[in-house]
C-alpha atoms as a PDB file:
ATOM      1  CA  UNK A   1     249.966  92.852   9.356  1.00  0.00           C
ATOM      2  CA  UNK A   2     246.141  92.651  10.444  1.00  0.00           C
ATOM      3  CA  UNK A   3     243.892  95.018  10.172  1.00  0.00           C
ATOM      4  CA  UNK A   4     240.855  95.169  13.117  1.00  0.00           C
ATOM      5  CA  UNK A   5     238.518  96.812  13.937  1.00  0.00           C
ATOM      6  CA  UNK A   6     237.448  96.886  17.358  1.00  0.00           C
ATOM      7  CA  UNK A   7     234.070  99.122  19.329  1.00  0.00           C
ATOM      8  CA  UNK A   8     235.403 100.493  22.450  1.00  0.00           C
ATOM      9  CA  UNK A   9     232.583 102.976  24.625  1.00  0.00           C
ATOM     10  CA  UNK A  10     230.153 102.697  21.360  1.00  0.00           C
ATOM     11  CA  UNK A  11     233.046 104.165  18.843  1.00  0.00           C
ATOM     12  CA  UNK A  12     234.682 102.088  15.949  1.00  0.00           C
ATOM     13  CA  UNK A  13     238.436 102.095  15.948  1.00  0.00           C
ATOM     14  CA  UNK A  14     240.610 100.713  12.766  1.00  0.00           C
ATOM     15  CA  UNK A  15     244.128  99.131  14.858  1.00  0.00           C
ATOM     16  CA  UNK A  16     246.242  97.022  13.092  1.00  0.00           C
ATOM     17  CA  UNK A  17     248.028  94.213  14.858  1.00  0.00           C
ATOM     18  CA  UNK A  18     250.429  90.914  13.807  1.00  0.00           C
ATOM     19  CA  UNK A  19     248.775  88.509  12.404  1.00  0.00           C
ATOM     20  CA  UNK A  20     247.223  85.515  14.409  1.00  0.00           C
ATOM     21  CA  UNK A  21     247.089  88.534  17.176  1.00  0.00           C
ATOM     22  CA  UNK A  22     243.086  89.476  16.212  1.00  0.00           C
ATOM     23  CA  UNK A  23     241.757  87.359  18.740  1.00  0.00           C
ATOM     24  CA  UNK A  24     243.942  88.599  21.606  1.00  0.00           C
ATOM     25  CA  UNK A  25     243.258  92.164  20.603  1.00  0.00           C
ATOM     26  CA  UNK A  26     239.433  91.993  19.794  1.00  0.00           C
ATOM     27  CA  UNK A  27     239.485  90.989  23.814  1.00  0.00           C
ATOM     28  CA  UNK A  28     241.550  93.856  25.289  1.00  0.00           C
ATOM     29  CA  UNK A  29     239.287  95.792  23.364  1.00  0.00           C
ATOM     30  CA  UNK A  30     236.438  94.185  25.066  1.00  0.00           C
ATOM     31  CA  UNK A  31     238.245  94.117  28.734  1.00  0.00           C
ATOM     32  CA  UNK A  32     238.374  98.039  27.765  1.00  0.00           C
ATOM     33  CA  UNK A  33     234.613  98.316  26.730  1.00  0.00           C
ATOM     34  CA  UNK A  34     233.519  96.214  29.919  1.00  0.00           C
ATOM     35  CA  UNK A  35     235.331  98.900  32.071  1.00  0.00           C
ATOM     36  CA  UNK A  36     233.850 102.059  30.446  1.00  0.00           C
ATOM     37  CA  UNK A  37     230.538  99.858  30.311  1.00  0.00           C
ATOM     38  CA  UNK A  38     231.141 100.077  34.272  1.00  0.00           C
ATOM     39  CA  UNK A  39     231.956 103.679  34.570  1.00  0.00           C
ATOM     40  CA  UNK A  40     228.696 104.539  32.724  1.00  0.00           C
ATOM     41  CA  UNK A  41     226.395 102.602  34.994  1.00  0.00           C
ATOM     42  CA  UNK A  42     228.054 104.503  37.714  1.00  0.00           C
ATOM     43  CA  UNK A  43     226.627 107.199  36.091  1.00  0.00           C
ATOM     44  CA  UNK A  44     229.135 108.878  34.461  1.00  0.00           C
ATOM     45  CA  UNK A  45     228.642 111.740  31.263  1.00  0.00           C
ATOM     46  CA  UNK A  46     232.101 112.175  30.018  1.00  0.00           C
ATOM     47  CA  UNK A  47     233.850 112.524  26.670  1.00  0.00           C
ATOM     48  CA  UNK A  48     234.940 109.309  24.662  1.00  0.00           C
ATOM     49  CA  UNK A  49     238.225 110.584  25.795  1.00  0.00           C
ATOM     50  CA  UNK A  50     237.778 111.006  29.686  1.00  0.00           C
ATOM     51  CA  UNK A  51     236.179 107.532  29.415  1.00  0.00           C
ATOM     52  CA  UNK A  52     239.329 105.769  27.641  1.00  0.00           C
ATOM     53  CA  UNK A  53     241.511 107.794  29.596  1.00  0.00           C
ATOM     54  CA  UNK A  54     239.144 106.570  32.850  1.00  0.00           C
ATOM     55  CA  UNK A  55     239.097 103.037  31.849  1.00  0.00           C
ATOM     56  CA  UNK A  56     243.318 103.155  31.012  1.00  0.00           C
ATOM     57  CA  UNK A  57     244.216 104.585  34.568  1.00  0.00           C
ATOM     58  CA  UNK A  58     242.341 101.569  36.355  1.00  0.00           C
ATOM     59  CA  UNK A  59     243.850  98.871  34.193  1.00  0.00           C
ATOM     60  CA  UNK A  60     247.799 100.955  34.556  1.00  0.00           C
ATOM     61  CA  UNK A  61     246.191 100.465  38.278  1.00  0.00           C
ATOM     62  CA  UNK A  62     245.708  96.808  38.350  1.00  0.00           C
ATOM     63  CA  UNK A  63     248.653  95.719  36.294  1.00  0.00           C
ATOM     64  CA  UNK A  64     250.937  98.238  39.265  1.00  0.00           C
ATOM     65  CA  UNK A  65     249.277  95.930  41.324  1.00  0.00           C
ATOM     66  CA  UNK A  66     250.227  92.742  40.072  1.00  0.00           C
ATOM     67  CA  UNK A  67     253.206  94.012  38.909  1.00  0.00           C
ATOM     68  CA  UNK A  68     254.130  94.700  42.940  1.00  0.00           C
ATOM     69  CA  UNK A  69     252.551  90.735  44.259  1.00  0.00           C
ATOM     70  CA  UNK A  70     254.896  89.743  41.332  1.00  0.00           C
ATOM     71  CA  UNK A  71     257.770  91.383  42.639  1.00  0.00           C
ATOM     72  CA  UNK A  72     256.413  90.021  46.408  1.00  0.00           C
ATOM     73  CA  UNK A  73     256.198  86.412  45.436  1.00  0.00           C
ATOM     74  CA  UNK A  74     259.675  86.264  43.523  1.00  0.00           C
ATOM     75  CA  UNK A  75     260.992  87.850  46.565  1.00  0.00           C
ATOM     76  CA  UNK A  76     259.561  85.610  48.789  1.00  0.00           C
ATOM     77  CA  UNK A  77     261.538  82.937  51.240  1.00  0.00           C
ATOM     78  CA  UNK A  78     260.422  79.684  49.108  1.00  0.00           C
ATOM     79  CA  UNK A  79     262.327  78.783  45.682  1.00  0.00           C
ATOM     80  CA  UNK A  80     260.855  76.655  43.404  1.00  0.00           C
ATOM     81  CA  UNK A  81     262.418  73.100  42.459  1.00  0.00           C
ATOM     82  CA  UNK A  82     263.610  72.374  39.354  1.00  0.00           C
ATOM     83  CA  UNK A  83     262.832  68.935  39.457  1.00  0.00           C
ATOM     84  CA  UNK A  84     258.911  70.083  40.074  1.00  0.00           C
ATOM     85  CA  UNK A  85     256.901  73.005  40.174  1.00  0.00           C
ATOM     86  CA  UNK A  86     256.340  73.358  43.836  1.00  0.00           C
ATOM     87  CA  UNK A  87     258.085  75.205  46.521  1.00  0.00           C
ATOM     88  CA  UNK A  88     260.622  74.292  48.833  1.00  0.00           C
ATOM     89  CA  UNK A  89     261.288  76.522  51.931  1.00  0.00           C
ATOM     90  CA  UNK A  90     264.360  78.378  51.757  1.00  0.00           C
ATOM     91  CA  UNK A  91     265.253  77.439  55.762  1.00  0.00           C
ATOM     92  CA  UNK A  92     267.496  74.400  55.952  1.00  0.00           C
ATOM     93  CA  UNK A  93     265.911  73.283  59.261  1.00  0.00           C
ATOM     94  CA  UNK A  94     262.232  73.722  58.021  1.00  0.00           C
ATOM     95  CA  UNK A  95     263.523  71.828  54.524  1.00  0.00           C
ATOM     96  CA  UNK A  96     264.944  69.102  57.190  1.00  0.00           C
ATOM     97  CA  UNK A  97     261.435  68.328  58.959  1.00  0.00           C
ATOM     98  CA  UNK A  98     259.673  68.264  56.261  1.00  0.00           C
ATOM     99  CA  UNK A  99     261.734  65.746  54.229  1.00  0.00           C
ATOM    100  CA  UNK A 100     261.462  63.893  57.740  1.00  0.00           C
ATOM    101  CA  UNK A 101     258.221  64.108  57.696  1.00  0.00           C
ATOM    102  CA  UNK A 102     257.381  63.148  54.362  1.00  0.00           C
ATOM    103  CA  UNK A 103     259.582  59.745  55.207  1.00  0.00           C
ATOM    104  CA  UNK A 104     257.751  58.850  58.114  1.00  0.00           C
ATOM    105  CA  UNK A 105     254.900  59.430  56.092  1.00  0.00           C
ATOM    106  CA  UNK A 106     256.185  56.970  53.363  1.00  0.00           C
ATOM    107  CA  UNK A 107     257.002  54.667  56.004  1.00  0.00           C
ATOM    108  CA  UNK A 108     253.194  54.553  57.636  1.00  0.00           C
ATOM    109  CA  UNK A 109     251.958  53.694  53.959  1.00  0.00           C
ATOM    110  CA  UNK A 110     254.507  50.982  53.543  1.00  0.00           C
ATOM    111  CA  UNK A 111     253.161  49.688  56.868  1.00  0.00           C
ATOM    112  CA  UNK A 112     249.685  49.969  56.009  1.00  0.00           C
ATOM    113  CA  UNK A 113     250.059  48.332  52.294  1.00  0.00           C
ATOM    114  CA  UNK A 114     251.942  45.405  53.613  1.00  0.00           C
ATOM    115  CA  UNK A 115     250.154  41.965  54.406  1.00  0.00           C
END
């Protein structure tokens, strides 16, 4: 087990962590700085506490967030191919035109590369 220390808001904090995991933790602690950093400048005069506690709610905030366009995009009408990485439309008749599309295109280039 590591043993870091990281400076969140101007304070020193001992956290231990898995090792190799230093790196990854030494920048949460930053992302965490850079937001009370922000509420500061907005001119803020609050407790070490009020500012961590600050600084948590709008990153809970932002992962909710991503969390829900997570849930959005898995839920969405396209599936992803297994044979690639991009998406193929869930509707049978819109999957249909573009495969015929994508042959006439193929066709057009065979045209154009022949002599």
């Amino acid at each position: 087990m590591a043993q870091v220390t990281i400076r969140i808001g101007g304070y020193s904090h001992p956290v231990a962590c898995q090792d190799g995991q230093e790196e990854h933790l030494q920048g949460m602690a930053a992302e965490v700085d850079q937001r009370i950093a922000t509420l500061k400048a907005m001119g803020l005069q609050l407790g070490e506490t009020r500012m961590l506690v600050l600084a948590a709610l709008q990153l809970a905030d932002e992962a909710s967030d991503l969390r829900e366009e997570l849930a959005a995009l898995k839920a969405s009408p396209a599936v992803a191919s297994e044979s690639n990485d991009s998406a193929i439309p869930a509707d049978p008749a819109l999957a249909s035109r573009l495969v015929a599309v994508a042959e006439r295109i193929e066709a057009i280039a065979g045209e154009l590369a022949a002599p």
